[in-house]
C-alpha atoms as a PDB file:
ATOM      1  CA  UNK A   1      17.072 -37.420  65.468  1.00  0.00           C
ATOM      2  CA  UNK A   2      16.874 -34.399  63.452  1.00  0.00           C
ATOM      3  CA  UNK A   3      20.124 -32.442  63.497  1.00  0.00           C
ATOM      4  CA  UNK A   4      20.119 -28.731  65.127  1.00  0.00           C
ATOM      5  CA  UNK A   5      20.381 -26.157  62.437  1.00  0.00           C
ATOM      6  CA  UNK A   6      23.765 -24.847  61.471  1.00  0.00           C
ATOM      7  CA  UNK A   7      23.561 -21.636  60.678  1.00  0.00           C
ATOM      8  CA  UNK A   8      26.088 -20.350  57.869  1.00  0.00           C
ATOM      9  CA  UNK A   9      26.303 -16.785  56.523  1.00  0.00           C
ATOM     10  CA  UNK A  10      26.418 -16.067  53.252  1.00  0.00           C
ATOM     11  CA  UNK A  11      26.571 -13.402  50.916  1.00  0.00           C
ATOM     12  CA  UNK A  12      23.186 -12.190  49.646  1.00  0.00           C
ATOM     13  CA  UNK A  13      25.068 -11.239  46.554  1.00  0.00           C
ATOM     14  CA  UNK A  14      28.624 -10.817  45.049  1.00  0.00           C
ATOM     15  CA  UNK A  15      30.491  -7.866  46.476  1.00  0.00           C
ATOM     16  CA  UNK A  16      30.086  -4.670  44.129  1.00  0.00           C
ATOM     17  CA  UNK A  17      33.297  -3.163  44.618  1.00  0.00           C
ATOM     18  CA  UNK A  18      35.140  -6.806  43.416  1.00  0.00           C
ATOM     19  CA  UNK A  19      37.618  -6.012  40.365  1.00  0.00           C
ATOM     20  CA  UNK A  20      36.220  -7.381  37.105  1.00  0.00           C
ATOM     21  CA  UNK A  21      37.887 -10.146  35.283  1.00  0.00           C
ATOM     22  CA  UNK A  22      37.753 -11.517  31.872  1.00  0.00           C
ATOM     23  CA  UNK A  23      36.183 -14.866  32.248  1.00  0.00           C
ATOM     24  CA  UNK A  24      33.483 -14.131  29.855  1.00  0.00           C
ATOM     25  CA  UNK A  25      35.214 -10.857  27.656  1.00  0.00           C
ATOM     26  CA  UNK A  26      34.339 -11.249  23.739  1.00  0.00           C
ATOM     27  CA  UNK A  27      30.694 -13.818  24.828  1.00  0.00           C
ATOM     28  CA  UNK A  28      27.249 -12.513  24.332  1.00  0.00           C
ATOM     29  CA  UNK A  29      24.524 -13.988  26.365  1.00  0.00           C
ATOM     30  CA  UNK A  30      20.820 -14.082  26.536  1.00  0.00           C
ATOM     31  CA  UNK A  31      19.646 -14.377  29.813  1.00  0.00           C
ATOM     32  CA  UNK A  32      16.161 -15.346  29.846  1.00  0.00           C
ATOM     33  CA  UNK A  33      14.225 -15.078  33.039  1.00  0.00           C
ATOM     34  CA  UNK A  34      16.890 -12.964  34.358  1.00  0.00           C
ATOM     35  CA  UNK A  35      14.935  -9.945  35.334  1.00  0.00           C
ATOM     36  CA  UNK A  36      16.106  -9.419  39.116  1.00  0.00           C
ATOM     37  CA  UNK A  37      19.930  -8.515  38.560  1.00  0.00           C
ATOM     38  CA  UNK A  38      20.052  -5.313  40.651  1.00  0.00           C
ATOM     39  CA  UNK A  39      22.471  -6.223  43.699  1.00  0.00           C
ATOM     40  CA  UNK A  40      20.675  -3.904  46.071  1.00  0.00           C
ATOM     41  CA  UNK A  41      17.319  -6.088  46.186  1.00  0.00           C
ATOM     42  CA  UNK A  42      16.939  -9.779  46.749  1.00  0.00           C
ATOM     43  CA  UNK A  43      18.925 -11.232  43.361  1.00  0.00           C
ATOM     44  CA  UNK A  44      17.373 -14.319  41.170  1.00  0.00           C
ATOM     45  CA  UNK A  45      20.212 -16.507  40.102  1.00  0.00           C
ATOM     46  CA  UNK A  46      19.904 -15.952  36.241  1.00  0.00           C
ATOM     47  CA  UNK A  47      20.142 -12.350  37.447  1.00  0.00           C
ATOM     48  CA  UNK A  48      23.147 -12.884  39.728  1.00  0.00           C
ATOM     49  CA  UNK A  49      24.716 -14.819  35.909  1.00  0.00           C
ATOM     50  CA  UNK A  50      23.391 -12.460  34.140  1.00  0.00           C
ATOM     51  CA  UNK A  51      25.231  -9.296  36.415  1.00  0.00           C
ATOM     52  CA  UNK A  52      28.541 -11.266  36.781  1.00  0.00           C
ATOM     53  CA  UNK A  53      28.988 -12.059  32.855  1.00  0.00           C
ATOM     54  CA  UNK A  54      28.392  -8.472  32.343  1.00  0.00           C
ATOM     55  CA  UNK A  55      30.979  -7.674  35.332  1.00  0.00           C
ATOM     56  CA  UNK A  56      33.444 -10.175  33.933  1.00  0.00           C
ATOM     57  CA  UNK A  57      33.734  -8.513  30.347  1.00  0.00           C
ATOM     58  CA  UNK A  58      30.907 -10.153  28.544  1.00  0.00           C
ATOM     59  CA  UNK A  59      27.734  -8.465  26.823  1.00  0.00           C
ATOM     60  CA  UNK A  60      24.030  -9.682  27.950  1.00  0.00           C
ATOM     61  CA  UNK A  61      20.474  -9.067  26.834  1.00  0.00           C
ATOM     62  CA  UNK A  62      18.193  -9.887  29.791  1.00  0.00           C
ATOM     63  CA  UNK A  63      14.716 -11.165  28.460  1.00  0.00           C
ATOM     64  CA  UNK A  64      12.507 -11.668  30.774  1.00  0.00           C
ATOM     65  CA  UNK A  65       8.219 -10.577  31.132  1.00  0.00           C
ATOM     66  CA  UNK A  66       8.373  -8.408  34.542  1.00  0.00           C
ATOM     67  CA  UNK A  67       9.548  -5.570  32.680  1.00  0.00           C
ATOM     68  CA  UNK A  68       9.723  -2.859  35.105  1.00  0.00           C
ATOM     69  CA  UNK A  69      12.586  -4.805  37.472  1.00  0.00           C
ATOM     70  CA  UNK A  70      14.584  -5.993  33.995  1.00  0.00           C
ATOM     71  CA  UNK A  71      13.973  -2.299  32.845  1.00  0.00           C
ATOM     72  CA  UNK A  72      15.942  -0.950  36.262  1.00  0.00           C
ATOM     73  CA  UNK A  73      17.987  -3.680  36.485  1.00  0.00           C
ATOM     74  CA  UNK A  74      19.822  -2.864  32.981  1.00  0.00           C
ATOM     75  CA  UNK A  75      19.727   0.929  33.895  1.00  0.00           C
ATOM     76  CA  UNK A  76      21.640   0.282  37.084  1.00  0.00           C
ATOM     77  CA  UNK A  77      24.615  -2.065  35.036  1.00  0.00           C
ATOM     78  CA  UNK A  78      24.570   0.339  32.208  1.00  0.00           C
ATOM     79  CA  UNK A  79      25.256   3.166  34.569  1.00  0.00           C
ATOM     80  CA  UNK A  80      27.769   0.941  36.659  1.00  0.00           C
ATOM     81  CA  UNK A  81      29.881   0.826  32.799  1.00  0.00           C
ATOM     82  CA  UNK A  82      28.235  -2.518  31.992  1.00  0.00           C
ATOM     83  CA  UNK A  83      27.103  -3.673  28.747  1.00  0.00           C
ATOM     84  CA  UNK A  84      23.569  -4.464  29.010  1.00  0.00           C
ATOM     85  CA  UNK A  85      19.685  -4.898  27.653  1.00  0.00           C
ATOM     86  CA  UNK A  86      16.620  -5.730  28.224  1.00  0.00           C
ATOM     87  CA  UNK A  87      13.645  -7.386  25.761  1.00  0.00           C
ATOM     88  CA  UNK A  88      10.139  -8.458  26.899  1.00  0.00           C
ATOM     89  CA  UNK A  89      10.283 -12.523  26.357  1.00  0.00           C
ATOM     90  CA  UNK A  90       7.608 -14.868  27.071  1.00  0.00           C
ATOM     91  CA  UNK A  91       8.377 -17.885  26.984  1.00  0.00           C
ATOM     92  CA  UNK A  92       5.827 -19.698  25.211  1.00  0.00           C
ATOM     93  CA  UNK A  93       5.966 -16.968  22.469  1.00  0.00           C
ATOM     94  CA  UNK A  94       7.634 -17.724  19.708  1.00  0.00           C
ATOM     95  CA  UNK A  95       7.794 -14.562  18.028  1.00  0.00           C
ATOM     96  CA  UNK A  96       9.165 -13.127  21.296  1.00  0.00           C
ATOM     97  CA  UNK A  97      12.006 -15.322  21.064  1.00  0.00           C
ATOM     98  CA  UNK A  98      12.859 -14.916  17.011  1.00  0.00           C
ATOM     99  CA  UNK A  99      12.289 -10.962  18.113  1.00  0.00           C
ATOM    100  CA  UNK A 100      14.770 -11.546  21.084  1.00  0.00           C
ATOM    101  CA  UNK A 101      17.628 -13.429  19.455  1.00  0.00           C
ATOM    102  CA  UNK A 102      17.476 -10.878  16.563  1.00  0.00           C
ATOM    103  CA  UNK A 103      17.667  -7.901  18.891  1.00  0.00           C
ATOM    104  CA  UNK A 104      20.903  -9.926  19.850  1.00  0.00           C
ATOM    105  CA  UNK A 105      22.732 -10.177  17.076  1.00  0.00           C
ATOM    106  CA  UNK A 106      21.742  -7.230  15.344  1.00  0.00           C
ATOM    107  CA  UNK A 107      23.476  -5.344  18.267  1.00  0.00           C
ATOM    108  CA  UNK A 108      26.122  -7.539  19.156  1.00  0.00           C
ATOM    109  CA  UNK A 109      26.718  -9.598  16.358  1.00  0.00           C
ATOM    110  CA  UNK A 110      26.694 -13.023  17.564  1.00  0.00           C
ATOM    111  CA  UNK A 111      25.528 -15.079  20.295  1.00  0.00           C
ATOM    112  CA  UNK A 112      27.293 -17.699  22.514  1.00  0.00           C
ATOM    113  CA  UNK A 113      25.518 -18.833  25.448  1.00  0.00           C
ATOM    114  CA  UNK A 114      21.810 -19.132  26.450  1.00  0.00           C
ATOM    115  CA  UNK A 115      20.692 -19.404  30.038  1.00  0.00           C
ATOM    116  CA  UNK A 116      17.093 -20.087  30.760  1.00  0.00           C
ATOM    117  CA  UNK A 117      15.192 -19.884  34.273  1.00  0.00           C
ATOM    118  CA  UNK A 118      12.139 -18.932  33.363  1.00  0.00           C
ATOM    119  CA  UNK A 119       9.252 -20.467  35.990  1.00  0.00           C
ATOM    120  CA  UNK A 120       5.687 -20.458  37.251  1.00  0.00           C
ATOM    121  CA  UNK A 121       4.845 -20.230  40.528  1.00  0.00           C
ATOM    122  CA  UNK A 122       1.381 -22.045  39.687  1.00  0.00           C
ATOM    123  CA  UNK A 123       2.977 -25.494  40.030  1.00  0.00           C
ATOM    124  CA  UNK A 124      -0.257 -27.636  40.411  1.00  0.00           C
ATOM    125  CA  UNK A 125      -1.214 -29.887  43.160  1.00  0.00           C
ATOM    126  CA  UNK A 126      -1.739 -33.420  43.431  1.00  0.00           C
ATOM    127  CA  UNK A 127      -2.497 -35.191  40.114  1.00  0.00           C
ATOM    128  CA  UNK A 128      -6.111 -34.858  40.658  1.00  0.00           C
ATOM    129  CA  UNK A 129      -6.491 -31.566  42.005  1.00  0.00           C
ATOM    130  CA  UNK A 130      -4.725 -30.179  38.910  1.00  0.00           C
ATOM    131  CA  UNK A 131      -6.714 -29.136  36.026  1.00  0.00           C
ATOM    132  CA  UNK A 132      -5.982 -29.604  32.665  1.00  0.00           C
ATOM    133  CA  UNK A 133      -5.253 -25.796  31.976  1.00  0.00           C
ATOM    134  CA  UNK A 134      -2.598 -25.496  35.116  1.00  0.00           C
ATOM    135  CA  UNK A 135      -1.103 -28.602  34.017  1.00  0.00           C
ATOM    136  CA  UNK A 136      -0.741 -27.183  30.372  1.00  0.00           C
ATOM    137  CA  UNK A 137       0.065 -23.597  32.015  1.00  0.00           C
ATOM    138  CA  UNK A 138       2.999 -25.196  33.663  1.00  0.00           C
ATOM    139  CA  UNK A 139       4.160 -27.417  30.861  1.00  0.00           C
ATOM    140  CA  UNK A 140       3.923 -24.682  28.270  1.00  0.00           C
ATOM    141  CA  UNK A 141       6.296 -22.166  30.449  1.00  0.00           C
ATOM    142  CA  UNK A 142       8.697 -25.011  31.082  1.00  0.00           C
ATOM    143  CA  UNK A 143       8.856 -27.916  28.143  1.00  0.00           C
ATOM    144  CA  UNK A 144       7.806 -25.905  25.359  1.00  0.00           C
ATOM    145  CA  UNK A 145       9.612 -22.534  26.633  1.00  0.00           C
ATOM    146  CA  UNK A 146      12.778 -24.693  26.611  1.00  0.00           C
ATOM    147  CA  UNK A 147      11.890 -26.077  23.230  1.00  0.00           C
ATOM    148  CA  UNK A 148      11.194 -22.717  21.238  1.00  0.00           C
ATOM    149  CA  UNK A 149      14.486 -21.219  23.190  1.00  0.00           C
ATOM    150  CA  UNK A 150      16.942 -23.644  21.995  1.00  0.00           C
ATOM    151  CA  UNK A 151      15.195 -23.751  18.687  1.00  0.00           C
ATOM    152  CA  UNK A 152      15.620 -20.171  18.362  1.00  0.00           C
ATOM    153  CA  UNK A 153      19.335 -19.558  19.585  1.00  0.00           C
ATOM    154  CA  UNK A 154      20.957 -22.685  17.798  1.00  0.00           C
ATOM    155  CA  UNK A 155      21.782 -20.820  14.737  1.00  0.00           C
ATOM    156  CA  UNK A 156      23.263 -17.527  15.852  1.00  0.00           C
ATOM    157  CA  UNK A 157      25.391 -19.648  18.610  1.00  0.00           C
ATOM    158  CA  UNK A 158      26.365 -21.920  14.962  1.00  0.00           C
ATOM    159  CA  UNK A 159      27.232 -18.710  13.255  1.00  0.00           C
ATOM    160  CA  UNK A 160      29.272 -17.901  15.925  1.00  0.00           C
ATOM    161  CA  UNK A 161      31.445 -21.009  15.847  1.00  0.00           C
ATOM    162  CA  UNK A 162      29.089 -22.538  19.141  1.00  0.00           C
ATOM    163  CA  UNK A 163      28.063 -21.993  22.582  1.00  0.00           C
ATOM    164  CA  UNK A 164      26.749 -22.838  25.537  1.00  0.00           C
ATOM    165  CA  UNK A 165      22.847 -23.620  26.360  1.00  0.00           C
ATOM    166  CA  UNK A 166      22.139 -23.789  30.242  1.00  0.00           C
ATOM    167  CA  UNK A 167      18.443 -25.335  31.250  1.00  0.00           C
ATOM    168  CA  UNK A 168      17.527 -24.503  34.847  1.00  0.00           C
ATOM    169  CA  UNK A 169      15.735 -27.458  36.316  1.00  0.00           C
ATOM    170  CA  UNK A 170      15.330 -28.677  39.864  1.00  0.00           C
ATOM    171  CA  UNK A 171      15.961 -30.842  42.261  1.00  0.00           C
ATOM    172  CA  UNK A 172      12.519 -31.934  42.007  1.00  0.00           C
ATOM    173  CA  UNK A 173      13.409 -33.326  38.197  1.00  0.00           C
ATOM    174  CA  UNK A 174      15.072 -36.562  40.252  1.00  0.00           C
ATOM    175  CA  UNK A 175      12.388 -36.697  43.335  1.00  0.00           C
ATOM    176  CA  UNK A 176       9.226 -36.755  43.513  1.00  0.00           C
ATOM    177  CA  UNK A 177       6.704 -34.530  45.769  1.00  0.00           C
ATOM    178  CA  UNK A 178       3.002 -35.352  46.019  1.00  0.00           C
ATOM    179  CA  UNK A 179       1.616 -31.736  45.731  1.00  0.00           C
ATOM    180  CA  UNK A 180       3.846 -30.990  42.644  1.00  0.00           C
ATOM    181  CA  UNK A 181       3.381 -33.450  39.907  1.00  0.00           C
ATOM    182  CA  UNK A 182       2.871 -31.291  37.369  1.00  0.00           C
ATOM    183  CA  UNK A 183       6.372 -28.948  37.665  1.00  0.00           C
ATOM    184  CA  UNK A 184       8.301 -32.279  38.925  1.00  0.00           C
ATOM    185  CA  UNK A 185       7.483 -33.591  35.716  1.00  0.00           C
ATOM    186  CA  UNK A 186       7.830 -30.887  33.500  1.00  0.00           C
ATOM    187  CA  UNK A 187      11.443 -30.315  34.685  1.00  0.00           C
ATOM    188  CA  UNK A 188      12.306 -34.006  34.619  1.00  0.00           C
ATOM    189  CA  UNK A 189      11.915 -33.537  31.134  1.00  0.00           C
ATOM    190  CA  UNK A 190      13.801 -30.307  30.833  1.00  0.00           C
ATOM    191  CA  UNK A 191      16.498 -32.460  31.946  1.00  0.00           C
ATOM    192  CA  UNK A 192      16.267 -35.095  29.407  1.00  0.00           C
ATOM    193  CA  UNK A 193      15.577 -32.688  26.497  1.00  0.00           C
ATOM    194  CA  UNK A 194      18.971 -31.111  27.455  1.00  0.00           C
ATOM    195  CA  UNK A 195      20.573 -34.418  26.602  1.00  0.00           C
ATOM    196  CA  UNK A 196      18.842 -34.784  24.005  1.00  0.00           C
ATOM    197  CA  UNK A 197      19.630 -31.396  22.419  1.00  0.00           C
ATOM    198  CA  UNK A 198      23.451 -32.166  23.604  1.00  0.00           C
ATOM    199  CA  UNK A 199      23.730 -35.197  21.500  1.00  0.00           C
ATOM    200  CA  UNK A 200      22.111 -33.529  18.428  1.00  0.00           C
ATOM    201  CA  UNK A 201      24.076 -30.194  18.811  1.00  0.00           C
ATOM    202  CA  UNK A 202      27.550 -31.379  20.253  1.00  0.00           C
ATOM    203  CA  UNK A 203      29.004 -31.334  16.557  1.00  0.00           C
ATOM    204  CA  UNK A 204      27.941 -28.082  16.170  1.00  0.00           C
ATOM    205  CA  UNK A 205      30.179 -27.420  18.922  1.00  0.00           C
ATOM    206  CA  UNK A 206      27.424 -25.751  21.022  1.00  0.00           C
ATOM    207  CA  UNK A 207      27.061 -27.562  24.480  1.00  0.00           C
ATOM    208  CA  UNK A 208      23.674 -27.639  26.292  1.00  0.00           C
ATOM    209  CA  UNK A 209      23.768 -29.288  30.117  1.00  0.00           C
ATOM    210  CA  UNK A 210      20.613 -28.426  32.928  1.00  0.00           C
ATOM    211  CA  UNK A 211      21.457 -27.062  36.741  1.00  0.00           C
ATOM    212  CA  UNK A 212      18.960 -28.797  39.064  1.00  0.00           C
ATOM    213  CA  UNK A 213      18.714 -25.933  42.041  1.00  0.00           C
ATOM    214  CA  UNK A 214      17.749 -26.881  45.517  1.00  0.00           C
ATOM    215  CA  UNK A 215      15.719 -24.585  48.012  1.00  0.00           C
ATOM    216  CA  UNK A 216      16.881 -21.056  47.102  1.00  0.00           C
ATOM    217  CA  UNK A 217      15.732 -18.297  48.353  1.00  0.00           C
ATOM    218  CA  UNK A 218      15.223 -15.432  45.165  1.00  0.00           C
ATOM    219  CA  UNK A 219      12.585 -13.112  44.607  1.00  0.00           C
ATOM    220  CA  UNK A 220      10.506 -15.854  42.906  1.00  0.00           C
ATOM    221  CA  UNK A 221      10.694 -17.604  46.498  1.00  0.00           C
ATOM    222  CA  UNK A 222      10.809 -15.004  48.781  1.00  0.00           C
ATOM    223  CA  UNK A 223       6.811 -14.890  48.839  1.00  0.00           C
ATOM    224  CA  UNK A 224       6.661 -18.653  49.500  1.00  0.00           C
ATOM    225  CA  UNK A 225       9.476 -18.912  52.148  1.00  0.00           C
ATOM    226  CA  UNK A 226       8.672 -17.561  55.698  1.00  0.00           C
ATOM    227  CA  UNK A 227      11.545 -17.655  58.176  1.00  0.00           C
ATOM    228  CA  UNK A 228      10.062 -20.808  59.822  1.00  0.00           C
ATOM    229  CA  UNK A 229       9.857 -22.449  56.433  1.00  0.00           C
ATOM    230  CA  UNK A 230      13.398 -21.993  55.888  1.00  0.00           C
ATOM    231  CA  UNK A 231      14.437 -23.272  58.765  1.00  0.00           C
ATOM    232  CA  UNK A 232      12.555 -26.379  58.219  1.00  0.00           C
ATOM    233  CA  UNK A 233      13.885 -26.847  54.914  1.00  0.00           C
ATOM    234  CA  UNK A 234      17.458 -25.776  56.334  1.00  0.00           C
ATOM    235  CA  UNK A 235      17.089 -29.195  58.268  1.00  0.00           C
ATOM    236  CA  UNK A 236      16.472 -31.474  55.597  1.00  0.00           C
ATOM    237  CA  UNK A 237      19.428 -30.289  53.664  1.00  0.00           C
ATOM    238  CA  UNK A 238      23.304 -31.776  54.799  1.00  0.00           C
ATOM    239  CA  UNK A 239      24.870 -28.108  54.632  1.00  0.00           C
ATOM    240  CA  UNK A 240      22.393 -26.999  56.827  1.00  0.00           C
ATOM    241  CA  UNK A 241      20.826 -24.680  55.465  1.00  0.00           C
ATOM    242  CA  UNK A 242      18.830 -22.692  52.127  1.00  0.00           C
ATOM    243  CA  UNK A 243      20.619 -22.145  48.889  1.00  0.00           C
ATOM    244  CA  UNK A 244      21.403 -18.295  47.901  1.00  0.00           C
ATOM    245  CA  UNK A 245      21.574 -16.851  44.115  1.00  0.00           C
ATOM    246  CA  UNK A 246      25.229 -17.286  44.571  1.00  0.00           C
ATOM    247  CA  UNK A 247      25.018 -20.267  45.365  1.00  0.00           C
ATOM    248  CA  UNK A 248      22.882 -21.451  42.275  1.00  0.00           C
ATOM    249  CA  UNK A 249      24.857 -18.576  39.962  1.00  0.00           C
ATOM    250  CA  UNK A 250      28.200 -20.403  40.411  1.00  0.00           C
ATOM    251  CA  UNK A 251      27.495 -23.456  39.071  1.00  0.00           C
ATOM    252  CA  UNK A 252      25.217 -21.537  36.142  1.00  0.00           C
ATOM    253  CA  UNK A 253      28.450 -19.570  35.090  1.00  0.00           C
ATOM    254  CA  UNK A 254      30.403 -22.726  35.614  1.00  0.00           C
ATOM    255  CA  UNK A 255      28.529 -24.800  32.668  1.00  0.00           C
ATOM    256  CA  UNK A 256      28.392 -20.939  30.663  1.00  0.00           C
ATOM    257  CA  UNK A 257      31.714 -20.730  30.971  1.00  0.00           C
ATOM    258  CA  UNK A 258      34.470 -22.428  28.729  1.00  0.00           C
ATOM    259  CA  UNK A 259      35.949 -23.909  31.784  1.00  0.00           C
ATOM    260  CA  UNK A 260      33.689 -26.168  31.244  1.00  0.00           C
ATOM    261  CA  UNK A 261      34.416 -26.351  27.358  1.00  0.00           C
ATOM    262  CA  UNK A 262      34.079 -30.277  27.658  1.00  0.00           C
ATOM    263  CA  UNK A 263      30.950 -30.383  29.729  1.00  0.00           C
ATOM    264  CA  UNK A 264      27.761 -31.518  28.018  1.00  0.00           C
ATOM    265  CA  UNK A 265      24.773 -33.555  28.109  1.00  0.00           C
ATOM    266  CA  UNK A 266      25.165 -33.074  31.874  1.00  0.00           C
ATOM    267  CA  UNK A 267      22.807 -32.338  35.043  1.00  0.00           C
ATOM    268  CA  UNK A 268      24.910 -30.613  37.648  1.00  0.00           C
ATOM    269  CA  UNK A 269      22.869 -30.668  41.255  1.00  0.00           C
ATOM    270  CA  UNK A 270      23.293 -27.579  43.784  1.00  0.00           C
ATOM    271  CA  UNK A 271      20.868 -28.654  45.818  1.00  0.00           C
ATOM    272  CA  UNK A 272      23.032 -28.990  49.464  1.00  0.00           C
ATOM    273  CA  UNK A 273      22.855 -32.603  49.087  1.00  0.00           C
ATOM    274  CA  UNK A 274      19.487 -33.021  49.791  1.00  0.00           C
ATOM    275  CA  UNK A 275      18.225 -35.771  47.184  1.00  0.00           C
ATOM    276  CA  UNK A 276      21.379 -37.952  48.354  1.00  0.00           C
ATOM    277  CA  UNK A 277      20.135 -38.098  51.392  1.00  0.00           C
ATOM    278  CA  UNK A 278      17.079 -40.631  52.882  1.00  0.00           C
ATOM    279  CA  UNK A 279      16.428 -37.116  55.328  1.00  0.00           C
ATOM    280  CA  UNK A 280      15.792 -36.653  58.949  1.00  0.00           C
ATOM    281  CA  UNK A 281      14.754 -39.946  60.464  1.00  0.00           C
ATOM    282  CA  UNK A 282      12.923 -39.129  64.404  1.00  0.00           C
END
């Protein structure tokens, strides 16, 4: 039998008036897809991360292509006393990037961790229902977005003595779905290039690791997901219901962080436990 929904509250987003601490005080980070960090509309989880290293003493660039919300978002921390920017990144440019990282150091003078979460919400269908140019689309923002970012930030986080790289995946990198072949795929290998990249980078002392998110509702989401949807997924999922930003930001600022200073090559899952679990049997 399918279990009745639980119901759980949650915070929407981190409470404004929390004191600040100095988890990340003397880092600089890019956040890249990070856009949405203005805690009084719906928050994406880079820009929850991206919001809470700036609250907890650290300086960020947001880079990101919907300029008008990274635009206000960086207006509202920099008039909250936050240190904060925003740069127009595509992904798949690589001139964007170089132009991005430089922007970085030239201000800031070094650069220690890279967080990327940028997406498409033109995921393809089944394998053939997808055309070649949606399956490139989709592979370009993911697999060679990840490739041109780490490329890019490797040697400022070197001159800075290392860093952290964190690869937002999914949950749908370890299981597959028949209508989304193409972004299953492509973030299956986001996973593996973060290994990859760990191995080659670890003595460098710069630490890359992936965060597979589960159902989250975010402003990327929030046209997808009706309140019957959710409640559907909610029952496939053994806490019962759909992930938050928070709930995807802590274990983001978790692998950022140098708590987890010995943490790399790694995939950590916040996905509610739903790809250890067979699911709902009637």
């Amino acid at each position: 039998m399918i279990p009745p929904l639980r119901v759980v509250p949650q915070p929407v987003s981190p409470n404004p008036g929390v004191e600040m601490t100095e988890r990340f005080t003397g880092k600089v980070a890019l956040v890249v897809g990070g856009a949405h960090a203005d805690d009084s509309n719906l928050l994406g989880f880079a820009g929850l991360s991206a919001l809470e290293i700036a609250r907890s003493g650290g300086k960020v660039v947001i880079g990101d292509i919907d300029d008008d919300a990274g635009e206000q978002s960086v207006k509202k921390m920099s008039d909250a006393g936050l240190i904060a920017d925003y740069v127009h990144l595509n992904v798949t440019s690589e001139s964007d990037w170089l132009s991005a990282v430089d922007t970085t150091t030239a201000k800031y003078g070094r650069l220690d961790i890279m967080i990327m979460a940028a997406g498409s919400l033109d995921r393809g269908g089944n394998i053939e229902s997808t055309d070649v140019e949606k399956w490139r689309h989709v592979m370009d923002v993911t697999n060679m977005g990840m490739f041109l970012g780490v490329r890019t930030t490797v040697g400022a986080m070197r001159k800075s003595g290392g860093g952290s790289i964190v690869l937002i995946s999914s949950m749908l990198a370890k299981v597959a779905r028949e209508q989304l072949n193409a972004y299953s795929t492509s973030r299956a290998g986001m996973t593996h290039f973060a290994r990859s990249a760990a191995v080659q980078y670890g003595p460098d002392n710069i630490r890359v690791n992936s965060v597979l998110p589960g159902w989250t509702l975010t402003p990327f989401t929030s046209g997808i997901f009706s309140e019957e949807m959710m409640e559907q997924l909610a029952r496939r999922v053994p806490l019962g219901r759909v992930a938050e930003a928070s709930d995807i930001a802590g274990a983001i600022l978790f692998l950022a962080s140098d708590e987890a200073k010995y943490v790399t090559g790694s995939e950590l899952l916040a996905d509610g436990g739903v790809t250890a679990w067979l699911g709902p049997i009637d």
